[in-house]
N, C-alpha and C. Protein backbone atom coordinates (compact mmCIF):
# COMPACT_ATOMS: atom_id res chain seq x y z
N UNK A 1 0.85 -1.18 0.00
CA UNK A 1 0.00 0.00 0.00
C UNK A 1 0.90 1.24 0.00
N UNK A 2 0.58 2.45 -0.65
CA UNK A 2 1.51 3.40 -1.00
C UNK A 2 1.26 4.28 0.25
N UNK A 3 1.94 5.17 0.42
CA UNK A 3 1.56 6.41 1.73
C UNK A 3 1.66 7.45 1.04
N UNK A 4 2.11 7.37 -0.03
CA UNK A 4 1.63 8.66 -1.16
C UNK A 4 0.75 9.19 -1.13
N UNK A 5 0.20 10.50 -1.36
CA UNK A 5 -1.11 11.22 -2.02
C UNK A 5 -0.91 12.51 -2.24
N UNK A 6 -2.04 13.08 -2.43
CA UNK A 6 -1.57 14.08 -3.04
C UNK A 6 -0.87 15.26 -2.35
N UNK A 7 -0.78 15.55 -1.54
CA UNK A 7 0.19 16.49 -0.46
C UNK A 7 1.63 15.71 -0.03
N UNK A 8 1.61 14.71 -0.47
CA UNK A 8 2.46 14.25 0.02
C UNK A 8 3.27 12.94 -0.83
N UNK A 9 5.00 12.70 -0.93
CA UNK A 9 5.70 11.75 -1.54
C UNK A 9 6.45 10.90 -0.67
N UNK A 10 6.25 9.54 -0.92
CA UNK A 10 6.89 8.62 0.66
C UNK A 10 7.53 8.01 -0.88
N UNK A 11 8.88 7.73 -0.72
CA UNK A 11 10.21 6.79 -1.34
C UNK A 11 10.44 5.64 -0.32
N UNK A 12 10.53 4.88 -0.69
CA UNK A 12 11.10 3.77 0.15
C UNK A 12 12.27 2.79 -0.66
N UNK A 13 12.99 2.10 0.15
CA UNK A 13 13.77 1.47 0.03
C UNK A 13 15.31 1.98 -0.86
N UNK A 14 15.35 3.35 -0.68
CA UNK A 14 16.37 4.47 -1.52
C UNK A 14 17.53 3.97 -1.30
N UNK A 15 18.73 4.24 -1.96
CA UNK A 15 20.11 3.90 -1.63
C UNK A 15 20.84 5.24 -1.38
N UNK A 16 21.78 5.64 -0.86
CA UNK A 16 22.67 6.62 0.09
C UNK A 16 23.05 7.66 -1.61
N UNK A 17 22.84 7.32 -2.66
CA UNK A 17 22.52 7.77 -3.69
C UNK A 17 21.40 8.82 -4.33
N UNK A 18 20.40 8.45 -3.38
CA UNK A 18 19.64 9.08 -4.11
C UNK A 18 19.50 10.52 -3.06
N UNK A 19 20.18 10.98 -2.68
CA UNK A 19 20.39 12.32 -1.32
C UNK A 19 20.43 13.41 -2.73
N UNK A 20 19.92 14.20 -2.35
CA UNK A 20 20.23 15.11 -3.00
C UNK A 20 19.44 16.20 -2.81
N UNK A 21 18.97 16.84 -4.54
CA UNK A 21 17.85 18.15 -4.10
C UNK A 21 17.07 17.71 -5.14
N UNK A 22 15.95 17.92 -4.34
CA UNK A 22 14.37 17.58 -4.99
C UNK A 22 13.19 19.02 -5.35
N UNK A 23 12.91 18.62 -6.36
CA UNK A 23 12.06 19.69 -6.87
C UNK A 23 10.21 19.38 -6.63
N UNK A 24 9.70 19.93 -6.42
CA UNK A 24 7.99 19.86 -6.33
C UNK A 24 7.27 20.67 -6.97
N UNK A 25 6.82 20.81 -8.47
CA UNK A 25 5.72 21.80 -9.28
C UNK A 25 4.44 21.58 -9.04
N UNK A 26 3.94 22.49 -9.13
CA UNK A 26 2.66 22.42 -9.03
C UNK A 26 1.75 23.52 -9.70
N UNK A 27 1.11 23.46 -10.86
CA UNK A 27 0.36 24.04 -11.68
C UNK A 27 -0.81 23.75 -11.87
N UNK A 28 -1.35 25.02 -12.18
CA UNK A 28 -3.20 25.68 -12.39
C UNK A 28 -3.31 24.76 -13.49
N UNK A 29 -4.65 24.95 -13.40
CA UNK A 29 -5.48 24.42 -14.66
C UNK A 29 -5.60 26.23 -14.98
N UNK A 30 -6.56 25.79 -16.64
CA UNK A 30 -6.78 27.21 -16.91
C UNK A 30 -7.76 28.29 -16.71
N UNK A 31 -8.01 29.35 -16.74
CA UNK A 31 -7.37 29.72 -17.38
C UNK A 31 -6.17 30.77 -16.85
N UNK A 32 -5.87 30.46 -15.76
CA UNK A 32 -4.27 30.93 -15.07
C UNK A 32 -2.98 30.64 -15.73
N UNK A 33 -3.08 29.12 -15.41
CA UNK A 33 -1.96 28.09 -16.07
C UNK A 33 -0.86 28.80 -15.24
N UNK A 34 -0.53 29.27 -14.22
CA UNK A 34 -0.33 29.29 -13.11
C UNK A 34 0.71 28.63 -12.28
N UNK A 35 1.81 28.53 -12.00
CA UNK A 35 3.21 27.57 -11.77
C UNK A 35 3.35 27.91 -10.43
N UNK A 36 3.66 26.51 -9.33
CA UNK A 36 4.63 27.39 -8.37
C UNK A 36 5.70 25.99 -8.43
N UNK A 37 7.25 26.71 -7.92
CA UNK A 37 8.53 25.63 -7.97
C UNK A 37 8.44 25.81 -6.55
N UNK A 38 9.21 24.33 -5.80
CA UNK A 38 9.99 25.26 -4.56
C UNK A 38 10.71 23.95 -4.27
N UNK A 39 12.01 23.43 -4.44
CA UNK A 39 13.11 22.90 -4.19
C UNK A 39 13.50 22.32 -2.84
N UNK A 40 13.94 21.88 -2.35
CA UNK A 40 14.50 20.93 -1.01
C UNK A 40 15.55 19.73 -0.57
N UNK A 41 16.08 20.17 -0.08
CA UNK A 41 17.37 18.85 0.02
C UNK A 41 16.94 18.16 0.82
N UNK A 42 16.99 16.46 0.37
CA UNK A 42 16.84 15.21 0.93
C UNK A 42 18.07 14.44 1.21
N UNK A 43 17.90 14.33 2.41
CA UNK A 43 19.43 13.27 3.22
C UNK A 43 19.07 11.89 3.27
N UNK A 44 19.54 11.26 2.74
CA UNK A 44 19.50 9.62 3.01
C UNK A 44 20.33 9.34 4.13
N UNK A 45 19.92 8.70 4.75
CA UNK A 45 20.64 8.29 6.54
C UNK A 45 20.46 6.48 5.90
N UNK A 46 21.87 6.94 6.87
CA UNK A 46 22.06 4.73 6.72
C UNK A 46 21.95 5.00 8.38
N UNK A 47 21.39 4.33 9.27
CA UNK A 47 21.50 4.26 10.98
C UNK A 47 22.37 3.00 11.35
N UNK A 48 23.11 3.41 12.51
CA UNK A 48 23.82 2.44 13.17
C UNK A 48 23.09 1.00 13.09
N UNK A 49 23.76 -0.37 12.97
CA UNK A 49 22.89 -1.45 13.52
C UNK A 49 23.08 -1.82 14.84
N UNK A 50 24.19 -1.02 15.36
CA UNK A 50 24.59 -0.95 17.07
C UNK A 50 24.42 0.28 17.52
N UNK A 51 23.76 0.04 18.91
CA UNK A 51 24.12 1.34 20.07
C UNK A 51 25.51 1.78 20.02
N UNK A 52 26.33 2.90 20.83
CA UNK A 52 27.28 3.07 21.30
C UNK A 52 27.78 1.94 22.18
N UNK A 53 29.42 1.90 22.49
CA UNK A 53 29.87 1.44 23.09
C UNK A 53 30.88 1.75 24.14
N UNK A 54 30.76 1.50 25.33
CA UNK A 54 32.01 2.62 26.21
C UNK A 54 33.18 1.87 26.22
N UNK A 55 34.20 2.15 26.61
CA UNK A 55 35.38 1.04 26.54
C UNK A 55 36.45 2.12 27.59
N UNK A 56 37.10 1.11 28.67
CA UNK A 56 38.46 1.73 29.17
C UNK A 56 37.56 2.19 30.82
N UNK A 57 36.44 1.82 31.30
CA UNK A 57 35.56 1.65 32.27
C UNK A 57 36.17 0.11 33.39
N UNK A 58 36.69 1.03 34.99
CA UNK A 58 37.31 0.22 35.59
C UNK A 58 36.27 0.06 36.39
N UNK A 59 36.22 -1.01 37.28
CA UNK A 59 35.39 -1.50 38.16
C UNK A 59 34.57 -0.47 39.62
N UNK A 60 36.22 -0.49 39.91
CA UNK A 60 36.12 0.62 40.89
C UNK A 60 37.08 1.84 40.76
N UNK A 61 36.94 3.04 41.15
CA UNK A 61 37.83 4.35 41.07
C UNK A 61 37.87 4.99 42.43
N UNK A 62 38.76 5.42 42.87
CA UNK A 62 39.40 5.70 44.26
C UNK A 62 39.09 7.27 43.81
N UNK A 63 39.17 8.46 45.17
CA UNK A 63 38.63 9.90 44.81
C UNK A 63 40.30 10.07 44.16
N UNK A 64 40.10 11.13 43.60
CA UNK A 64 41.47 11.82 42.71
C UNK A 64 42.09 10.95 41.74
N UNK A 65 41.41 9.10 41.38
CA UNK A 65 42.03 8.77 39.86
C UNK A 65 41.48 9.46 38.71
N UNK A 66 42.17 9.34 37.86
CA UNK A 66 41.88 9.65 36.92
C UNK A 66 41.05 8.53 35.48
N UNK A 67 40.01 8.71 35.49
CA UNK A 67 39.05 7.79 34.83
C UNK A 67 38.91 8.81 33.22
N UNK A 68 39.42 7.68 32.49
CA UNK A 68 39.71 8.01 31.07
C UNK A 68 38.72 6.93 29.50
N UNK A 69 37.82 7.54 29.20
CA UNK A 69 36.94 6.28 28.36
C UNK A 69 37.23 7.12 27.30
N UNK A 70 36.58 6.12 26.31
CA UNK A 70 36.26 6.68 24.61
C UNK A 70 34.56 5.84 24.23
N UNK A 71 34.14 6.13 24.05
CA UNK A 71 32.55 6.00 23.44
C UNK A 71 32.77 6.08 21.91
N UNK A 72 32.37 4.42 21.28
CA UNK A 72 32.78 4.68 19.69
C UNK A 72 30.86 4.69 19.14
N UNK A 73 30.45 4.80 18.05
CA UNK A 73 29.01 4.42 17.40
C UNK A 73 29.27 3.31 16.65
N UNK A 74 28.18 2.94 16.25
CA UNK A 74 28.42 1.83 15.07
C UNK A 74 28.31 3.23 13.32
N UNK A 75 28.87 1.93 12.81
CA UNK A 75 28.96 2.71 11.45
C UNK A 75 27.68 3.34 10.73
N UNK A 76 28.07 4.60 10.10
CA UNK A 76 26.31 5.31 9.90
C UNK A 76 26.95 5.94 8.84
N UNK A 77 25.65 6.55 8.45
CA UNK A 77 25.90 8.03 7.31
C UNK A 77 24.67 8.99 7.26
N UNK A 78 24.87 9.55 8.02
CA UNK A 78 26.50 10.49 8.54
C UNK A 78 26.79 10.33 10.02
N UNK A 79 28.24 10.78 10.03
CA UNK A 79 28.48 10.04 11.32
C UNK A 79 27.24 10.48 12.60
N UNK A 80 27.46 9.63 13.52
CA UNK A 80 26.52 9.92 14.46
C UNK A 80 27.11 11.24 15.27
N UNK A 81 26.34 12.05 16.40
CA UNK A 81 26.50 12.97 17.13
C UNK A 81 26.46 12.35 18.38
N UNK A 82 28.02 12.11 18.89
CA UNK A 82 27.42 11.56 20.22
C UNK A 82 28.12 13.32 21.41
N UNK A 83 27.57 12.36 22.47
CA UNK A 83 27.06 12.77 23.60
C UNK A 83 27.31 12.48 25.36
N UNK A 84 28.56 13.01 26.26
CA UNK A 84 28.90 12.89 27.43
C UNK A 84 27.57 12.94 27.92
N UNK A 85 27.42 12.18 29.38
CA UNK A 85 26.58 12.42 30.64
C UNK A 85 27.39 11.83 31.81
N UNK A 86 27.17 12.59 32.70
CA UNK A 86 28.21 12.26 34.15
C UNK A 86 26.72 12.35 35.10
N UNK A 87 26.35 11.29 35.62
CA UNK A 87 25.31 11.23 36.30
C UNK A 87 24.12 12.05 36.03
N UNK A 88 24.07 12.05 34.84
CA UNK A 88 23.08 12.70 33.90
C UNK A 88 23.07 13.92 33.50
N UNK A 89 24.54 14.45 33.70
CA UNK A 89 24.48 15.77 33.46
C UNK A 89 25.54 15.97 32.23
N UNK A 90 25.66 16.88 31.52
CA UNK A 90 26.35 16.50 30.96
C UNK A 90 27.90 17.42 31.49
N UNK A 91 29.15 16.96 31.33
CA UNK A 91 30.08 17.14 31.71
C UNK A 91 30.73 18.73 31.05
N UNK A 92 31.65 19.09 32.08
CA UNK A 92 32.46 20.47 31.58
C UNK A 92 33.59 19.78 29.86
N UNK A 93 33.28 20.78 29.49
CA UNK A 93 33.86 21.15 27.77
C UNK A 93 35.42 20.76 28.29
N UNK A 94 35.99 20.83 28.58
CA UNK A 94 37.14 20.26 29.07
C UNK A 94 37.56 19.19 29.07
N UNK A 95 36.77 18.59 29.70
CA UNK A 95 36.55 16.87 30.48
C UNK A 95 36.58 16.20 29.16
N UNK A 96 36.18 16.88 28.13
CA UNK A 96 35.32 16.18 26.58
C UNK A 96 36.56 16.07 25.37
N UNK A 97 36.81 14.67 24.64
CA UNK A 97 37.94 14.55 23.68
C UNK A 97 37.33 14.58 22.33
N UNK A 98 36.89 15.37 21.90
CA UNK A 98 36.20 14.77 20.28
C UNK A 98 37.58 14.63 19.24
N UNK A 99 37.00 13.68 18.60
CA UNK A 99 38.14 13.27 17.53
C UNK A 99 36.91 13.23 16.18
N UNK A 100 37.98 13.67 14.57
CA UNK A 100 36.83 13.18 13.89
C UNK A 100 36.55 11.73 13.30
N UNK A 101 35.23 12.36 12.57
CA UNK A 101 34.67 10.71 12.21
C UNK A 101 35.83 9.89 11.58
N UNK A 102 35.52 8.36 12.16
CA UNK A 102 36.28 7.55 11.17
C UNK A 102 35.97 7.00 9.84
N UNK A 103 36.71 7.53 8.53
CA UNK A 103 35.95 6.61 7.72
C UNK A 103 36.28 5.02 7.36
N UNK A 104 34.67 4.73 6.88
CA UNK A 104 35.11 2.71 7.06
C UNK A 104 36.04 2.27 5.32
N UNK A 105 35.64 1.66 4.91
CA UNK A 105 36.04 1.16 3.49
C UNK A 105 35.00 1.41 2.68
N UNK A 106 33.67 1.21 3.39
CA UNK A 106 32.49 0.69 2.48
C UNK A 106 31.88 2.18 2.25
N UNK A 107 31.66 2.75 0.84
CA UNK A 107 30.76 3.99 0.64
C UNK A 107 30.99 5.19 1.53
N UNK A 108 29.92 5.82 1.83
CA UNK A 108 30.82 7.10 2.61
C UNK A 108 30.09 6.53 4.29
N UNK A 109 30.13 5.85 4.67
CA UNK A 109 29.59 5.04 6.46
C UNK A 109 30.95 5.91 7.03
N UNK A 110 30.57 6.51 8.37
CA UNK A 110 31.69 6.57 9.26
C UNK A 110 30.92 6.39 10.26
N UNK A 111 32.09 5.92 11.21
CA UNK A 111 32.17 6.02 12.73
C UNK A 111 32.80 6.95 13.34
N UNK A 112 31.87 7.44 15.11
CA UNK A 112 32.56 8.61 15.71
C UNK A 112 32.96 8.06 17.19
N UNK A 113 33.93 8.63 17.23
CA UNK A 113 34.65 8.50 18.61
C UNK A 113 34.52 10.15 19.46
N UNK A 114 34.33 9.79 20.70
CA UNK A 114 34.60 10.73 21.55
C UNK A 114 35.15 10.22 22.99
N UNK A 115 36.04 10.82 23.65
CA UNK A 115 36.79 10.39 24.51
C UNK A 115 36.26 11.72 26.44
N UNK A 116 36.05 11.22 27.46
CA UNK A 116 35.45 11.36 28.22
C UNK A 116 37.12 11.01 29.37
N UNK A 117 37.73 12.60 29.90
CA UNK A 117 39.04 12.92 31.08
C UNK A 117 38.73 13.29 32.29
N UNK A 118 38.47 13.16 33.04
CA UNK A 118 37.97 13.97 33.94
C UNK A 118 38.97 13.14 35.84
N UNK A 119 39.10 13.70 36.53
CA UNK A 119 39.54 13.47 37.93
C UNK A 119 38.50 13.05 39.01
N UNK A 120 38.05 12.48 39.45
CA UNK A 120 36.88 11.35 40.00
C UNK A 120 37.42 12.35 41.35
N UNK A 121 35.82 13.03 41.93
CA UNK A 121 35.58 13.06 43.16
C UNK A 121 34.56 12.93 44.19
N UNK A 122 34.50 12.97 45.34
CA UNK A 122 33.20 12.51 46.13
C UNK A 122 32.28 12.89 45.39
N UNK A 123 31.68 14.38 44.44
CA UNK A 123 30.76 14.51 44.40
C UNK A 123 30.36 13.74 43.23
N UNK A 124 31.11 13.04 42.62
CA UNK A 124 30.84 12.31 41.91
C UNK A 124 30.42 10.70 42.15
N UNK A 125 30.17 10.36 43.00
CA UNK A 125 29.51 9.60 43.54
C UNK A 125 28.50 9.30 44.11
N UNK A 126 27.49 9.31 43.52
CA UNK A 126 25.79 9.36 44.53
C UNK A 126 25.75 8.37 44.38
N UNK A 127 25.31 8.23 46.34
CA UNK A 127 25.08 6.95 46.69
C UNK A 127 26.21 5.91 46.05
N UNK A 128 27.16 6.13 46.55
CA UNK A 128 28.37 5.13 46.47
C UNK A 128 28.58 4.47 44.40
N UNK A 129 27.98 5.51 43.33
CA UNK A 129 28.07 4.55 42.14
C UNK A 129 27.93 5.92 41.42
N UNK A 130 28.98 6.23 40.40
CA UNK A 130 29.59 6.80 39.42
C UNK A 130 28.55 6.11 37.93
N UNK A 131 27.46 7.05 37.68
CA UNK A 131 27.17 6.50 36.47
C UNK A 131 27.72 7.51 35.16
N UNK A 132 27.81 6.88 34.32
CA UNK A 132 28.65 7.18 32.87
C UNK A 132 27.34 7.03 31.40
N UNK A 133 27.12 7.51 30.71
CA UNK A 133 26.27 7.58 29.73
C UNK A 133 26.51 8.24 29.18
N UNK A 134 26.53 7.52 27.15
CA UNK A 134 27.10 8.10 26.18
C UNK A 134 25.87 7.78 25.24
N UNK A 135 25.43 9.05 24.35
CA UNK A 135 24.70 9.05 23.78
C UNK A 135 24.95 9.24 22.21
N UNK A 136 23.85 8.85 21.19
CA UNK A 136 24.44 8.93 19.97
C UNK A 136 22.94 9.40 18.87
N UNK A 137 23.50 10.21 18.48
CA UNK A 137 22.28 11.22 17.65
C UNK A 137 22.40 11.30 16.24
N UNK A 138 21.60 10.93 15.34
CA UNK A 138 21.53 11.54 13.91
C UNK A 138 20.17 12.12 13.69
N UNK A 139 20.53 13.75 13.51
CA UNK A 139 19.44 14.33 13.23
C UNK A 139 18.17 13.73 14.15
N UNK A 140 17.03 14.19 14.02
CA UNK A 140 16.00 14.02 14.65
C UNK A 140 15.02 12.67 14.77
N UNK A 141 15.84 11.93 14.22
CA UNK A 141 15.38 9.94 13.27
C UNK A 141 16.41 9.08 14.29
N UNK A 142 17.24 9.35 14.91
CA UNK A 142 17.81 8.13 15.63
C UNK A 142 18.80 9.08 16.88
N UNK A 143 18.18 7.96 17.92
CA UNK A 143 18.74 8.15 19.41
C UNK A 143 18.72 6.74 20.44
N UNK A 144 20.36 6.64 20.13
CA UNK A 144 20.42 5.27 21.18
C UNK A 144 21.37 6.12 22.32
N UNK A 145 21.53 5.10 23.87
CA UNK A 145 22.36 5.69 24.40
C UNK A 145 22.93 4.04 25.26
N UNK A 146 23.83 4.11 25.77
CA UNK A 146 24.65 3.20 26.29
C UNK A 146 25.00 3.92 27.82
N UNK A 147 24.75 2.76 28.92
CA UNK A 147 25.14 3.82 30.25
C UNK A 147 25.56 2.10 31.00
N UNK A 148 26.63 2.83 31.61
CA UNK A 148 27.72 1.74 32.43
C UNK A 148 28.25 2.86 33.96
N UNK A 149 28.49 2.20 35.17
CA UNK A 149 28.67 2.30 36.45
C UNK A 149 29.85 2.04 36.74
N UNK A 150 30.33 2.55 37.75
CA UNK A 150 31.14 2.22 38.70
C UNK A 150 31.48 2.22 40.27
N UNK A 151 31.57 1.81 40.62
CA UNK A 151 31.52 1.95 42.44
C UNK A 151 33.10 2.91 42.86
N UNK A 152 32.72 3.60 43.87
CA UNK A 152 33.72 3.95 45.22
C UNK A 152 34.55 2.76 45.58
N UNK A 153 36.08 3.30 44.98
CA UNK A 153 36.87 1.92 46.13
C UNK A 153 37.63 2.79 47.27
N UNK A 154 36.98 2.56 48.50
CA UNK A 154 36.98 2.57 49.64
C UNK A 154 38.03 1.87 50.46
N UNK A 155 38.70 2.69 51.02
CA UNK A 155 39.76 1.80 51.88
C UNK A 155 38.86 1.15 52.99
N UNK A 156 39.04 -0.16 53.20
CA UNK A 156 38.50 -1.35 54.23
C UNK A 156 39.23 -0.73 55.77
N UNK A 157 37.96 -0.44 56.09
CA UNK A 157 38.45 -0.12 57.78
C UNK A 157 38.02 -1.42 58.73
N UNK A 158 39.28 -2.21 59.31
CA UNK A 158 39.04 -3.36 59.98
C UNK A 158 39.08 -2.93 61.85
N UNK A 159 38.19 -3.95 62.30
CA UNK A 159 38.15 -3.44 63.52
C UNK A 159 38.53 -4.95 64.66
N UNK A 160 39.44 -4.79 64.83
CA UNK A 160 39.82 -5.72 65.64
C UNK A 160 39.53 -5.95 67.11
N UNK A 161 39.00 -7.25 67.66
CA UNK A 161 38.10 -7.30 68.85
C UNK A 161 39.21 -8.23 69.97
N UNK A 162 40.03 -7.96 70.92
CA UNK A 162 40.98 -8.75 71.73
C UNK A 162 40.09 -9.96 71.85
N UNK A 163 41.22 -11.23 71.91
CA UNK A 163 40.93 -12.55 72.27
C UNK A 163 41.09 -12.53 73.99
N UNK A 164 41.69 -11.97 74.27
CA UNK A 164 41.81 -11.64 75.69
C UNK A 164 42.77 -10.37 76.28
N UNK A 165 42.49 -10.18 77.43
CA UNK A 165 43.51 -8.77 77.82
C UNK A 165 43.64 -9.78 79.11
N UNK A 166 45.39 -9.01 79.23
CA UNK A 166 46.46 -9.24 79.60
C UNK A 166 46.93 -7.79 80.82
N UNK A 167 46.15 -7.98 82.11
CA UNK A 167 47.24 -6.94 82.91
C UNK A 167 48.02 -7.11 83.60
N UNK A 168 49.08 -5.99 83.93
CA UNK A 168 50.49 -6.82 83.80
C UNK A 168 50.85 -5.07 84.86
N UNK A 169 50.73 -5.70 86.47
CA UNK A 169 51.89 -4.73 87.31
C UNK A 169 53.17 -4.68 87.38
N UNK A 170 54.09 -4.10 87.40
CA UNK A 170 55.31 -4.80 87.36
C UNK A 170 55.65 -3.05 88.20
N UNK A 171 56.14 -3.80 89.62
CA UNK A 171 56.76 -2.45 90.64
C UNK A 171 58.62 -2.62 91.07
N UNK A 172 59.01 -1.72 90.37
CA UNK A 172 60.23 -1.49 90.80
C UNK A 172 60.43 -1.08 92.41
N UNK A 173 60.06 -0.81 93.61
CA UNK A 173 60.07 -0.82 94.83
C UNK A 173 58.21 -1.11 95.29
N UNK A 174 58.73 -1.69 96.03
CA UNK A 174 57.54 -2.13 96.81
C UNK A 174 56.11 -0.86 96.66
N UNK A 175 54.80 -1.47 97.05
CA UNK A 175 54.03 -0.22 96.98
C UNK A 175 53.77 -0.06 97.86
N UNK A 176 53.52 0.92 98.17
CA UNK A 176 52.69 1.35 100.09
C UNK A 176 52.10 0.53 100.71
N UNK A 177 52.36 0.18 101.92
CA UNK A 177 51.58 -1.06 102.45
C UNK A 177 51.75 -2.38 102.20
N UNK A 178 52.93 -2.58 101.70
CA UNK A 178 53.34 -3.80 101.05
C UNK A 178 54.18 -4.48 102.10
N UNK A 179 54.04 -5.38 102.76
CA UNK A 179 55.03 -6.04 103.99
C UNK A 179 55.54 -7.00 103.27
N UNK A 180 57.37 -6.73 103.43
CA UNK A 180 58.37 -7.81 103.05
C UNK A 180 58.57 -9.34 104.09
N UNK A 181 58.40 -10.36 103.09
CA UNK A 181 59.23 -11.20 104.40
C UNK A 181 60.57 -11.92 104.28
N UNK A 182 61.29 -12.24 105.75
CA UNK A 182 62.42 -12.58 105.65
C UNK A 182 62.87 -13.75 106.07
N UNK A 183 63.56 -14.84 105.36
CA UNK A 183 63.64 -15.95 106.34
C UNK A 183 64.18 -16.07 107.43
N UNK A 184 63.53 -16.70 108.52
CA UNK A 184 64.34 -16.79 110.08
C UNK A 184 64.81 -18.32 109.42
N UNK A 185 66.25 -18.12 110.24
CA UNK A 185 66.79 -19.37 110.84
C UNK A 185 66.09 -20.94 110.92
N UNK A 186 64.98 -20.48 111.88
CA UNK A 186 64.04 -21.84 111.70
C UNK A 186 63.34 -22.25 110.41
N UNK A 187 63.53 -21.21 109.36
CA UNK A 187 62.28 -21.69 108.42
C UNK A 187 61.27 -20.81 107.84
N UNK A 188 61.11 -20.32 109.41
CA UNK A 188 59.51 -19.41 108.99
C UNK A 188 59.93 -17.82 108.70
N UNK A 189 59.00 -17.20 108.07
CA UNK A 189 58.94 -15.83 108.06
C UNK A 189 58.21 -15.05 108.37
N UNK A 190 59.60 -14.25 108.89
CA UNK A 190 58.64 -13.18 109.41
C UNK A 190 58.46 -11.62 108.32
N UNK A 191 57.31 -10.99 109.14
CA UNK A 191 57.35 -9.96 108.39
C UNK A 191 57.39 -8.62 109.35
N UNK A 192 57.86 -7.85 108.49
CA UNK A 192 58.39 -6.42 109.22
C UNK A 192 56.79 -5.51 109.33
């Protein structure tokens, strides 16, 4: 069934070929006979058959490492627009590596890389987990996004519980009230 009519032209199944600029006439009957032109550029999009992918994502990150990714797309035309998020926000212009598109072998398909620098600190941690999300855009027709975590590594505070205690007087002269004894002759002792 066509989706054609008269306000309107649906193409299907086009090849990365047929992009270009398109014309639309439209003329009176008479007795005007009456013309109007009006022209438009059409983009053929090839879309990723993959989401993004993050890569170089460690398990855990201690405050002040330095956590370093790259987010690639799958192959498109035109390259995709991707997109930092640091716990959903998106990150300082700084933090951000764009490189350009890669091209593949096949027709004009590229892939985009962007690379994500930044120095890991408490506030980057809600609730003990660092989330990461990379997004990927062509024009207003395609939006995937890819999002990966990481935890707080925390130094282990151990708390050790005695198996027993041990007290231990030890008096270099006698203490107050302390009576010495001495042996007598017979045996017994006495005390002073």
């Amino acid at each position: 069934k066509s989706e054609s009519n008269a306000t309107r032209v649906v193409l299907t199944n086009l090849e990365l070929d047929a992009a270009g600029v398109y014309s639309c006439e439209v003329s009176a009957d008479a007795p005007s006979f009456q013309t109007a032109c009006v022209q438009g550029t059409m983009n053929v999009v090839e879309l990723p058959s993959q989401g993004p992918s993050i890569h170089g994502l460690r398990r855990k990150y201690r405050i002040d490492d330095m956590l370093r990714l790259n987010c690639t797309s799958g192959r498109s035309k035109p390259a995709a627009n991707l997109t930092w998020y640091i716990n959903s926000r998106q990150p300082l212009k700084s933090h951000v590596r764009t490189y350009s598109p890669l091209d593949t072998n096949e027709s004009e398909w590229q892939i985009s890389q962007i690379g994500l620098q930044f120095l890991v600190t408490h506030e980057h941690f809600a609730e003990g987990k660092l989330k990461i999300r990379c997004s990927a855009s062509i024009y207003d027709i395609y939006w995937q996004s890819t999002e990966v975590s990481t935890e707080e590594d925390r130094p282990r505070v151990i708390h050790y519980e005695p198996a027993a205690t041990i007290v231990g007087i030890n008096y270099l002269q006698p203490p107050p009230n302390f009576q010495t004894g001495q042996k007598k002759p017979d045996g017994q002792v006495g005390v002073k």
